[in-house]
C-alpha atoms as a PDB file:
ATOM      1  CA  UNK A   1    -113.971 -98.747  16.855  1.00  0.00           C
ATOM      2  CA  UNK A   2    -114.789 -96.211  19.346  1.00  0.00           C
ATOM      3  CA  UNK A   3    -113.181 -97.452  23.010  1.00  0.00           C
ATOM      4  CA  UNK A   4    -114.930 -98.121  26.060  1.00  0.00           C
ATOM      5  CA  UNK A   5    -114.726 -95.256  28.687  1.00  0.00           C
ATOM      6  CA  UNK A   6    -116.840 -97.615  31.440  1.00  0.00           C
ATOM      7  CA  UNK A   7    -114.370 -98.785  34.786  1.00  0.00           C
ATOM      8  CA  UNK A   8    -114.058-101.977  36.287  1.00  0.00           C
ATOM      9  CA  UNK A   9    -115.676-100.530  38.949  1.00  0.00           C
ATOM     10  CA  UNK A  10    -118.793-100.278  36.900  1.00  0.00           C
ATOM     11  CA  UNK A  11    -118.383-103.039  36.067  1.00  0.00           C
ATOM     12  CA  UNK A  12    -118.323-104.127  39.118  1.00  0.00           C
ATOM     13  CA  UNK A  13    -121.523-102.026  39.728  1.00  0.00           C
ATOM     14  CA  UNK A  14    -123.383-103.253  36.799  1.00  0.00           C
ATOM     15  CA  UNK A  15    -122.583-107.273  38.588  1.00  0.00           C
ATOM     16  CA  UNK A  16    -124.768-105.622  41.417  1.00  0.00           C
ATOM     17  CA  UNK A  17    -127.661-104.037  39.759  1.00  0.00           C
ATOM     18  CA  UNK A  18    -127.683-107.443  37.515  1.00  0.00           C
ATOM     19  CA  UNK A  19    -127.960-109.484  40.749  1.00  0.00           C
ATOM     20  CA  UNK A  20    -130.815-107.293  42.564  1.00  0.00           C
ATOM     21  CA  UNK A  21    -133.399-108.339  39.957  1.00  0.00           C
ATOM     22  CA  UNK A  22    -132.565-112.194  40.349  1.00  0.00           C
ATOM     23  CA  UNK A  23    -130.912-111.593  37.196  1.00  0.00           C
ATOM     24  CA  UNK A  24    -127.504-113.661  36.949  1.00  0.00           C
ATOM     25  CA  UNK A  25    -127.963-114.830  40.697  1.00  0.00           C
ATOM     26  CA  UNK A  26    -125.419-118.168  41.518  1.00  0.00           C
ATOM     27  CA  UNK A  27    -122.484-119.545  39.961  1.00  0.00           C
ATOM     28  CA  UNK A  28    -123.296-119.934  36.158  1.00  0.00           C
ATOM     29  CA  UNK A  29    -123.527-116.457  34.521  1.00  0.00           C
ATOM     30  CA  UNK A  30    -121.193-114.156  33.077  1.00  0.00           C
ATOM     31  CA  UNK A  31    -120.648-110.327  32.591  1.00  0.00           C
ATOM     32  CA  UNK A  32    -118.128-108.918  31.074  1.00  0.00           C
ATOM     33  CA  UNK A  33    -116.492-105.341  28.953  1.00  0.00           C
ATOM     34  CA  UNK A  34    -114.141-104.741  26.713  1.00  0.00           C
ATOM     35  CA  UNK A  35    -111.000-103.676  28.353  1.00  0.00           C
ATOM     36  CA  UNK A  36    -109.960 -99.926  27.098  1.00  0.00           C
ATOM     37  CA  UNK A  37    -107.659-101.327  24.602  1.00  0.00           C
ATOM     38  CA  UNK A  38    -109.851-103.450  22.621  1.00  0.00           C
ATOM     39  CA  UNK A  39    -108.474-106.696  22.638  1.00  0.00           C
ATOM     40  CA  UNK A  40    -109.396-107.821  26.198  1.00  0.00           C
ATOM     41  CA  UNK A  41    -111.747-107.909  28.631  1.00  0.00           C
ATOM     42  CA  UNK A  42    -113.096-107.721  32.281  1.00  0.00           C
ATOM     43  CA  UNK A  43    -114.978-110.340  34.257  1.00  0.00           C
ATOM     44  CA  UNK A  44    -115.283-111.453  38.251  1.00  0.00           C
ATOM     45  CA  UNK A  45    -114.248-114.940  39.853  1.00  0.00           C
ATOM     46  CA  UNK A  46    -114.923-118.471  39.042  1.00  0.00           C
ATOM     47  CA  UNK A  47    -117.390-119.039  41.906  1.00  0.00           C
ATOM     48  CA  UNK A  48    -118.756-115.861  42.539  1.00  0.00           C
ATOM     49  CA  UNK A  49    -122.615-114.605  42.519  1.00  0.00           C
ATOM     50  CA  UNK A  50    -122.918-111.667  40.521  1.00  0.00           C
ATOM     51  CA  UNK A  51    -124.306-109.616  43.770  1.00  0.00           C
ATOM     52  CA  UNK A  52    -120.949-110.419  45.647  1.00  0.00           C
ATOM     53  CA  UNK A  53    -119.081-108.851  43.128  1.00  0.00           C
ATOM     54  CA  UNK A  54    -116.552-106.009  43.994  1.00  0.00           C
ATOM     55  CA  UNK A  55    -114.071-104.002  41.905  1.00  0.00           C
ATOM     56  CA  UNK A  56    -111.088-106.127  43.841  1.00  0.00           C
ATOM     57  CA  UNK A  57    -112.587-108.957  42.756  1.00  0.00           C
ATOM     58  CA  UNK A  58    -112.159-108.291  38.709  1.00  0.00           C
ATOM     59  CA  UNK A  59    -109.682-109.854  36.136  1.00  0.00           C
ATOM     60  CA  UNK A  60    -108.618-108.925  33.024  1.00  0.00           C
ATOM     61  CA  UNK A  61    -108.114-111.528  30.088  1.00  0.00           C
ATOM     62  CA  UNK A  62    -107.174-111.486  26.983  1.00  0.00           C
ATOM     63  CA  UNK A  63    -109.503-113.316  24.295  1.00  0.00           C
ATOM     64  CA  UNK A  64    -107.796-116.656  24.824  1.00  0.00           C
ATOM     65  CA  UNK A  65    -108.448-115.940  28.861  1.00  0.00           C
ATOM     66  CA  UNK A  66    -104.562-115.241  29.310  1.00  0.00           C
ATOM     67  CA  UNK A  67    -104.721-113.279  32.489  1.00  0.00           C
ATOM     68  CA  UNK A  68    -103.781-109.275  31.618  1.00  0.00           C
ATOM     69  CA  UNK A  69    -104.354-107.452  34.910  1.00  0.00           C
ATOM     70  CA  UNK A  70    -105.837-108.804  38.368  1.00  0.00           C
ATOM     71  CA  UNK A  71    -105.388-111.669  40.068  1.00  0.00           C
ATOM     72  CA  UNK A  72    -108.063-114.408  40.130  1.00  0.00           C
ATOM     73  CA  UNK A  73    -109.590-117.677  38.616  1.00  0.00           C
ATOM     74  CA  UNK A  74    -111.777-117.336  35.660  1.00  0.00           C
ATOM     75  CA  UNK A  75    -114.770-119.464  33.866  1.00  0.00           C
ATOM     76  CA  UNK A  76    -113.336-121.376  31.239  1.00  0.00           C
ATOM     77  CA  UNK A  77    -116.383-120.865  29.169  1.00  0.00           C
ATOM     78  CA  UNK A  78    -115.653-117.123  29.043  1.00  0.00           C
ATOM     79  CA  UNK A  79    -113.507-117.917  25.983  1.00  0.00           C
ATOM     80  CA  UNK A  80    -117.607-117.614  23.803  1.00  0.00           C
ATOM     81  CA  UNK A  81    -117.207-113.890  24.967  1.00  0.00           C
ATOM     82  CA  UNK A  82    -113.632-113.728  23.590  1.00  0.00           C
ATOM     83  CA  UNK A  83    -115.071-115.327  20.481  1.00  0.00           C
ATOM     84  CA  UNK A  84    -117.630-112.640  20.259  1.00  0.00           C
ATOM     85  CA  UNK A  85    -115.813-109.486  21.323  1.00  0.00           C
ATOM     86  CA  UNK A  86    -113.141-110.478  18.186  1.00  0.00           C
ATOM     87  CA  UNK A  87    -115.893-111.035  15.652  1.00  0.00           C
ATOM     88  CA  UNK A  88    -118.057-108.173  16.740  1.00  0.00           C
ATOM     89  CA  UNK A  89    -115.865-104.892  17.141  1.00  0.00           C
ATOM     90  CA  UNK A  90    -119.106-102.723  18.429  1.00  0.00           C
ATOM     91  CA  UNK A  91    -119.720-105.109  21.586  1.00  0.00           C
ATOM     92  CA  UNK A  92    -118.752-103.574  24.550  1.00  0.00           C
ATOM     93  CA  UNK A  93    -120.430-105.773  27.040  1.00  0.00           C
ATOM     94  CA  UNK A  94    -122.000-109.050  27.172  1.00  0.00           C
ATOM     95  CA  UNK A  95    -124.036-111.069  29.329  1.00  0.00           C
ATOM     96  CA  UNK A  96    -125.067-114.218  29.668  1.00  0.00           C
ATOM     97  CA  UNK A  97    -127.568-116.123  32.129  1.00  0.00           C
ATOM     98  CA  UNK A  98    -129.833-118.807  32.908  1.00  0.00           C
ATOM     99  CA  UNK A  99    -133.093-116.977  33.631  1.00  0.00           C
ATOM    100  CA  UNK A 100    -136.229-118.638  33.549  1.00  0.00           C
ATOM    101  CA  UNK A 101    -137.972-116.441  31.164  1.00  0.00           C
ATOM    102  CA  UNK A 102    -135.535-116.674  28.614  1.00  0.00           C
ATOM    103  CA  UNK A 103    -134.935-120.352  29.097  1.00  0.00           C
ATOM    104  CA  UNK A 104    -138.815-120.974  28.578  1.00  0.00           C
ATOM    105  CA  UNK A 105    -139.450-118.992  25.676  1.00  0.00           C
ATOM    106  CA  UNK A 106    -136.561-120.536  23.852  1.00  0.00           C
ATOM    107  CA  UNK A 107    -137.443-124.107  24.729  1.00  0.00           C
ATOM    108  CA  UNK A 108    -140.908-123.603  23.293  1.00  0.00           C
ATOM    109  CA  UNK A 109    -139.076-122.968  20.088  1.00  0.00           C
ATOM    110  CA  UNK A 110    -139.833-119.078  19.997  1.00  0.00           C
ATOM    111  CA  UNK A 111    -138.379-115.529  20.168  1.00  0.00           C
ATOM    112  CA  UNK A 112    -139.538-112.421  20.765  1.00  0.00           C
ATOM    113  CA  UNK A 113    -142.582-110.791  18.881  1.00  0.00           C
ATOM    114  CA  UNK A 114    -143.668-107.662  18.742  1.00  0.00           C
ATOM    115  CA  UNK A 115    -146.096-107.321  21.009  1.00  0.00           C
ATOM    116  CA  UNK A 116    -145.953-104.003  22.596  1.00  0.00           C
ATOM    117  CA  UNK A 117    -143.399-101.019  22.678  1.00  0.00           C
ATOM    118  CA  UNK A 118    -141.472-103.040  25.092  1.00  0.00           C
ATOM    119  CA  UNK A 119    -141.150-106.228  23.370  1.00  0.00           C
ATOM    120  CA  UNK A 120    -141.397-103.999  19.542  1.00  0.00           C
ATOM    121  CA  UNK A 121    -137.910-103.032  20.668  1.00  0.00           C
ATOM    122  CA  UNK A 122    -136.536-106.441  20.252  1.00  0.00           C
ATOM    123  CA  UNK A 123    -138.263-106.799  16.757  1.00  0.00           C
ATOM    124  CA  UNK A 124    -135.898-108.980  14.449  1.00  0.00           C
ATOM    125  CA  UNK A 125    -132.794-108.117  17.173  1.00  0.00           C
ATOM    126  CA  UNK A 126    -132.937-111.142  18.695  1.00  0.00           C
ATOM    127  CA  UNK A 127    -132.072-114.975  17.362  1.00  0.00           C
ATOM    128  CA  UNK A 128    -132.912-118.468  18.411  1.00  0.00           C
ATOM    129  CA  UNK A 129    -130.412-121.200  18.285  1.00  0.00           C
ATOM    130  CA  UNK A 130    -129.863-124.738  19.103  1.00  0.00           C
ATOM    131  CA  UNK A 131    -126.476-125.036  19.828  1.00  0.00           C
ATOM    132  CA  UNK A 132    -124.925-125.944  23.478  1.00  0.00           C
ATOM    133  CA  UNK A 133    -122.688-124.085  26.118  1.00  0.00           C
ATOM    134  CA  UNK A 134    -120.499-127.403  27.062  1.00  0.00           C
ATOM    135  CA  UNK A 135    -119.248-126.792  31.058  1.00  0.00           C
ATOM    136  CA  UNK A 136    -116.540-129.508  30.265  1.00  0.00           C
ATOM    137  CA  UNK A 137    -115.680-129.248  26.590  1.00  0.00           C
ATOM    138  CA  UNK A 138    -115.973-125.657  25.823  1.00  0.00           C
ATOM    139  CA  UNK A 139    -116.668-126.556  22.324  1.00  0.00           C
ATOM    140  CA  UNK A 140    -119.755-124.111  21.572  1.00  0.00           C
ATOM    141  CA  UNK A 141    -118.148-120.559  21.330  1.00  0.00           C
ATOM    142  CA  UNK A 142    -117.451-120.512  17.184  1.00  0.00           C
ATOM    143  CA  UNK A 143    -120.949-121.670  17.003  1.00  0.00           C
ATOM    144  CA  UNK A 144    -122.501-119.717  19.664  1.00  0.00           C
ATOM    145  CA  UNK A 145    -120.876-116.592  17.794  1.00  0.00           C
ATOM    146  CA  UNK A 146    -121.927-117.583  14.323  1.00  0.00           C
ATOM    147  CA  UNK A 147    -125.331-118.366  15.314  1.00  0.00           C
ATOM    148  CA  UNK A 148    -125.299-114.493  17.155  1.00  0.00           C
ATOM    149  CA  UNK A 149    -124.501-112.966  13.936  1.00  0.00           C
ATOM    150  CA  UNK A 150    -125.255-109.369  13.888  1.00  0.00           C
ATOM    151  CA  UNK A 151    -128.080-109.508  15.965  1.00  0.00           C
ATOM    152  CA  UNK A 152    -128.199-108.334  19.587  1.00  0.00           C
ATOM    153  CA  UNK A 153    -129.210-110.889  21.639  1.00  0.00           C
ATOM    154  CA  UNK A 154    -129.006-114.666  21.406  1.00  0.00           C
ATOM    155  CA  UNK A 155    -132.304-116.750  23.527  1.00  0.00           C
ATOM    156  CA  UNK A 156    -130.144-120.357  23.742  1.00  0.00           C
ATOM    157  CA  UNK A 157    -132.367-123.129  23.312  1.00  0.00           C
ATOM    158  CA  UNK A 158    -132.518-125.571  26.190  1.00  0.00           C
ATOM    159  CA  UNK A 159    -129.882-123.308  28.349  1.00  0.00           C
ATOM    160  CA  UNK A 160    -129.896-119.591  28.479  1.00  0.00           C
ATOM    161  CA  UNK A 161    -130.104-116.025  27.030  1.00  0.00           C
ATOM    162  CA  UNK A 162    -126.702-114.156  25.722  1.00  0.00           C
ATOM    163  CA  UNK A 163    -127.171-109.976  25.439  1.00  0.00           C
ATOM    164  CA  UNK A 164    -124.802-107.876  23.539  1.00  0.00           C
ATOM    165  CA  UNK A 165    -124.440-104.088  24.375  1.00  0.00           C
ATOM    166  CA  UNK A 166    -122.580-101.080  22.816  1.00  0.00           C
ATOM    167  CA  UNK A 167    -121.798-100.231  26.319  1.00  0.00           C
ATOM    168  CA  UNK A 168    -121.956-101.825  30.230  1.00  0.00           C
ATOM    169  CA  UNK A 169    -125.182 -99.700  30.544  1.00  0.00           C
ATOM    170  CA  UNK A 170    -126.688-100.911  27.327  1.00  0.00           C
ATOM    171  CA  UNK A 171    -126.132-104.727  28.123  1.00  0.00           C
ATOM    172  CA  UNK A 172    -127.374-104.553  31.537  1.00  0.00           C
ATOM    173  CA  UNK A 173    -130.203-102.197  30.786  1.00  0.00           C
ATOM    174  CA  UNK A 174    -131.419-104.653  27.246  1.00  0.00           C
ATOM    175  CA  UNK A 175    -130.289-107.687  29.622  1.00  0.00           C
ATOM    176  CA  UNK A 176    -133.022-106.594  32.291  1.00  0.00           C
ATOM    177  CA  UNK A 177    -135.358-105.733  29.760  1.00  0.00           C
ATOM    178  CA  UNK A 178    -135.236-108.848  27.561  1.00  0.00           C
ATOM    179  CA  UNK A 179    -135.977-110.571  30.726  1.00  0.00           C
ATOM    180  CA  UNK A 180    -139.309-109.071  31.349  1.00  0.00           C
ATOM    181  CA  UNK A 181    -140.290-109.127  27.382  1.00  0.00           C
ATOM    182  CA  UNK A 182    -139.797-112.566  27.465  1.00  0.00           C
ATOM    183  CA  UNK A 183    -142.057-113.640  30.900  1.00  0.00           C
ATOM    184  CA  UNK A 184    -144.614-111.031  29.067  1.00  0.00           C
ATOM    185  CA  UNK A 185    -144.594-113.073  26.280  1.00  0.00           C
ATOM    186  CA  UNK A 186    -145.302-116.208  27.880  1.00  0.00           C
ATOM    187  CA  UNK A 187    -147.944-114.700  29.509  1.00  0.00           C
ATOM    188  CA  UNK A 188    -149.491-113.564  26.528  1.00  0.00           C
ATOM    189  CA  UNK A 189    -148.855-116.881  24.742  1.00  0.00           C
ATOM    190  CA  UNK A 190    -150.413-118.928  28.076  1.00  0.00           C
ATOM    191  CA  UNK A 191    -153.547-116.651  27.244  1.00  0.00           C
ATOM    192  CA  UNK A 192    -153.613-117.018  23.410  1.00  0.00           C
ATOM    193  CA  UNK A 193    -151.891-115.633  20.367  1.00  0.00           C
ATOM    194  CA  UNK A 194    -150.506-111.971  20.411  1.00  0.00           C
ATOM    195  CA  UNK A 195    -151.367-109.739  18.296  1.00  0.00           C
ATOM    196  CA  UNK A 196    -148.370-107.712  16.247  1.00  0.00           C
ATOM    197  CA  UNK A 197    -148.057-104.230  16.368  1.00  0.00           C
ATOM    198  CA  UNK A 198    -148.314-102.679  12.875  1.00  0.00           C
ATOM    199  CA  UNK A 199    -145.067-101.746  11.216  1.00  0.00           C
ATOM    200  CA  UNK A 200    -144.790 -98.201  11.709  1.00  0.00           C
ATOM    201  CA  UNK A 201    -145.476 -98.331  15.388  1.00  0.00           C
ATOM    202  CA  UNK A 202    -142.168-100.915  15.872  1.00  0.00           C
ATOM    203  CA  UNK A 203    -140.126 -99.139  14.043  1.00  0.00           C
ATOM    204  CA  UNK A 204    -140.907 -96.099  15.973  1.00  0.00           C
ATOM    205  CA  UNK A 205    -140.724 -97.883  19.016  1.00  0.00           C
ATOM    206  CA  UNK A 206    -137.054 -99.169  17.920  1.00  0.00           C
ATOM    207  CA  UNK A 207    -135.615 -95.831  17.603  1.00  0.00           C
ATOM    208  CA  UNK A 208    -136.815 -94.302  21.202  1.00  0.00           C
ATOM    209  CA  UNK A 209    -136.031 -97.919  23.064  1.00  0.00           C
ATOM    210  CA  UNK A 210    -132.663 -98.672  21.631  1.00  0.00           C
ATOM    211  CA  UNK A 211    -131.654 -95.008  22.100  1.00  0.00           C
ATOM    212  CA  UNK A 212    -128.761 -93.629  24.029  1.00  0.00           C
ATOM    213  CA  UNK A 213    -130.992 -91.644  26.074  1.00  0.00           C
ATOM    214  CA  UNK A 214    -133.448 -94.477  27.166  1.00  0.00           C
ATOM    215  CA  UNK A 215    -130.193 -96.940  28.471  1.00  0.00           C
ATOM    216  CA  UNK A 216    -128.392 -94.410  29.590  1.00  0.00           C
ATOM    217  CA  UNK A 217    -131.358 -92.947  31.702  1.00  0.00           C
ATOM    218  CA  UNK A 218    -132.120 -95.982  32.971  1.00  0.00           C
ATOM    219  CA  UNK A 219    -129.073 -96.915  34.153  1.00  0.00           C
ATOM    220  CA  UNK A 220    -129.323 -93.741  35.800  1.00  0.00           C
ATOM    221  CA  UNK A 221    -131.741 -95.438  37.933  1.00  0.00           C
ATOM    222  CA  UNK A 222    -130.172 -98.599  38.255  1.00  0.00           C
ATOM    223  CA  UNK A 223    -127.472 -96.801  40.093  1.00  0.00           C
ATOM    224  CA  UNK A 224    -129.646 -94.968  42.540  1.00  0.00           C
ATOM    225  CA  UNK A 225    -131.920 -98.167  43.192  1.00  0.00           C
ATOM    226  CA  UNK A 226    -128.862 -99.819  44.358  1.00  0.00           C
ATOM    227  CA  UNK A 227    -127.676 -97.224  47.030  1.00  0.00           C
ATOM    228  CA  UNK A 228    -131.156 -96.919  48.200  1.00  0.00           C
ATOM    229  CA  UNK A 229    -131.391-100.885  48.713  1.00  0.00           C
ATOM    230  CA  UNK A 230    -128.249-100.679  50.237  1.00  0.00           C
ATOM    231  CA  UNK A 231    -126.837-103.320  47.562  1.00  0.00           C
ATOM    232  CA  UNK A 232    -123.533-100.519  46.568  1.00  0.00           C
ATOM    233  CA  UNK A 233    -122.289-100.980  50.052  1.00  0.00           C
ATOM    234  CA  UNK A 234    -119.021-102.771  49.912  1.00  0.00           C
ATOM    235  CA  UNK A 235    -117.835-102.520  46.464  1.00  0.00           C
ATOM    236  CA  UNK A 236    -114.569-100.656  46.668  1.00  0.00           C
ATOM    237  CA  UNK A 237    -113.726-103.176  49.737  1.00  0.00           C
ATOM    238  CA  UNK A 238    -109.818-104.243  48.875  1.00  0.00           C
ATOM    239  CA  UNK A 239    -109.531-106.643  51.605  1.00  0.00           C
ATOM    240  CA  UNK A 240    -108.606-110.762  50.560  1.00  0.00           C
ATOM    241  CA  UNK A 241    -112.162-112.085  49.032  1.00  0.00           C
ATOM    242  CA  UNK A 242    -114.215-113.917  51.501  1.00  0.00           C
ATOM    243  CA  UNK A 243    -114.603-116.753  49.470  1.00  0.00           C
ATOM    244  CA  UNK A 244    -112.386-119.184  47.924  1.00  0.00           C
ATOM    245  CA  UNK A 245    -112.494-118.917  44.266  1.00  0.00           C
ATOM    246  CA  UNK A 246    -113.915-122.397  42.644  1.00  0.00           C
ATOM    247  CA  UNK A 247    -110.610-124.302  41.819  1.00  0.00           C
ATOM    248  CA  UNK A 248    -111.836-126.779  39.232  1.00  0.00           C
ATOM    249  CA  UNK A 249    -109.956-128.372  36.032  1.00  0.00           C
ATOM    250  CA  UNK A 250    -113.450-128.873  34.218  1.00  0.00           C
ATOM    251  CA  UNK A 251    -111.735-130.852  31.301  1.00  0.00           C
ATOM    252  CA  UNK A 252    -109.289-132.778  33.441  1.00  0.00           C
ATOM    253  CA  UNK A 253    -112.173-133.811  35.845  1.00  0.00           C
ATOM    254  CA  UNK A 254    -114.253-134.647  32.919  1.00  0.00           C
ATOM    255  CA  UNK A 255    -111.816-136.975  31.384  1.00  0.00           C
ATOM    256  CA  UNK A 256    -110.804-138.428  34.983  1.00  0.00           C
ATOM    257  CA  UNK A 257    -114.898-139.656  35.731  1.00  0.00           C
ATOM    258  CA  UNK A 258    -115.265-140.645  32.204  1.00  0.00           C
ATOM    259  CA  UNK A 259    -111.924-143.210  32.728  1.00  0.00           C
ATOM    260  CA  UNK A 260    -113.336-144.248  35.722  1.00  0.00           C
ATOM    261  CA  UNK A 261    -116.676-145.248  34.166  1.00  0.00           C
END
């Protein structure tokens, strides 16, 4: 396995760029990367918006969410990424979030066809499964991995999308993507049934899309979009947070309103 060479602070950066298209917006979504020696990883604060994020602000775990470096409170649910990260040594990054798109298309029971070059990228990369991300339990990650597989991206029926990436700039660039294939999709379902492009035209399509040069171009741009909009500003701030990390005992809360019922 090849090790990361991406930063916390790009990660931190990557939180940012996430958060300025809507993507990953509020308290439920996750980003994370490998840490540079394999067996951990990086992620932000338990009750932070992924547009708030800043490199102070990150925490390293290992995959059982023992803290490693940083100080901070993390989502308990984070342990599906530690799941994932040990079964699949070529992740680098995952995310995971509630967009509309994805939660749509997955709740009508479908995944992604190919449609057009865009959405011909995602041909056979992406899986549909019915399994559930329990905020109390955190009983889903074995099955949220298994039913991941190989593939690249996971659309989570009833609850969310999950995008893997051999780097931060590949899982923000495929996460932004996916998005958009999928509210094309429902357009183009609303309107009828889509025609598939022929064979030879996906597979084509596959190797310029899911290229080095196309993520790593476009994340090119994701970086100047931010400092033009402003949205960079702030990031290497090291003061105290200005927010009081969420602190929650999901399990023990769980089991003290279920005693009370």
């Amino acid at each position: 396995m090849s090790l990361p060479t991406d930063t916390p602070r790009d990660l931190a950066l990557a939180c940012r760029a996430l958060g300025s298209f809507e993507i990953g917006t509020g308290l439920l979504a996750h980003l994370t990367l490998r840490g540079t020696g394999g067996s951990t990883f990086w992620t932000y604060q338990l009750g932070q918006s992924l547009e708030e994020v800043r490199t102070a602000d990150l925490v390293e775990v290992d995959f059982d969410l023992h803290p490693v470096s940083g100080e901070g409170r993390v989502n308990p649910n984070l342990r599906i990424h530690g799941e994932i990260y040990a079964e699949r040594p070529d992740v680098q990054s995952i995310v995971h979030h509630h967009g509309a798109n994805g939660v749509v298309l997955g709740a009508l029971g479908s995944t992604v066809v190919p449609f057009d070059q865009h959405s011909a990228r995602w041909y056979e990369e992406v899986a549909l499964a019915e399994v559930y991300e329990s905020p109390l339990l955190n009983t889903a990650s074995a099955s949220i991995a298994k039913a991941l597989g190989s593939k690249k991206a996971l659309l989570l029926k009833h609850h969310g999308v999950l995008v893997t990436g051999s780097c931060l700039a590949d899982a923000v660039v495929s996460t932004v993507e996916l998005d958009k294939v999928c509210g094309a999709q429902l357009k183009a379902m609303a309107a009828g049934t889509p025609d598939h492009m022929p064979a030879a035209e996906v597979a084509d399509v596959q190797q310029i899309m899911s290229s080095a040069v196309y993520y790593e171009a476009t994340w090119a741009y994701y970086l100047r979009r931010l400092t033009r909009l402003g949205l960079d500003e702030g990031v290497d701030d090291g003061a105290p947070a200005a927010f009081d990390a969420v602190d929650v005992d999901l399990q023990r809360d769980y089991r003290s309103n279920r005693a009370e019922k």
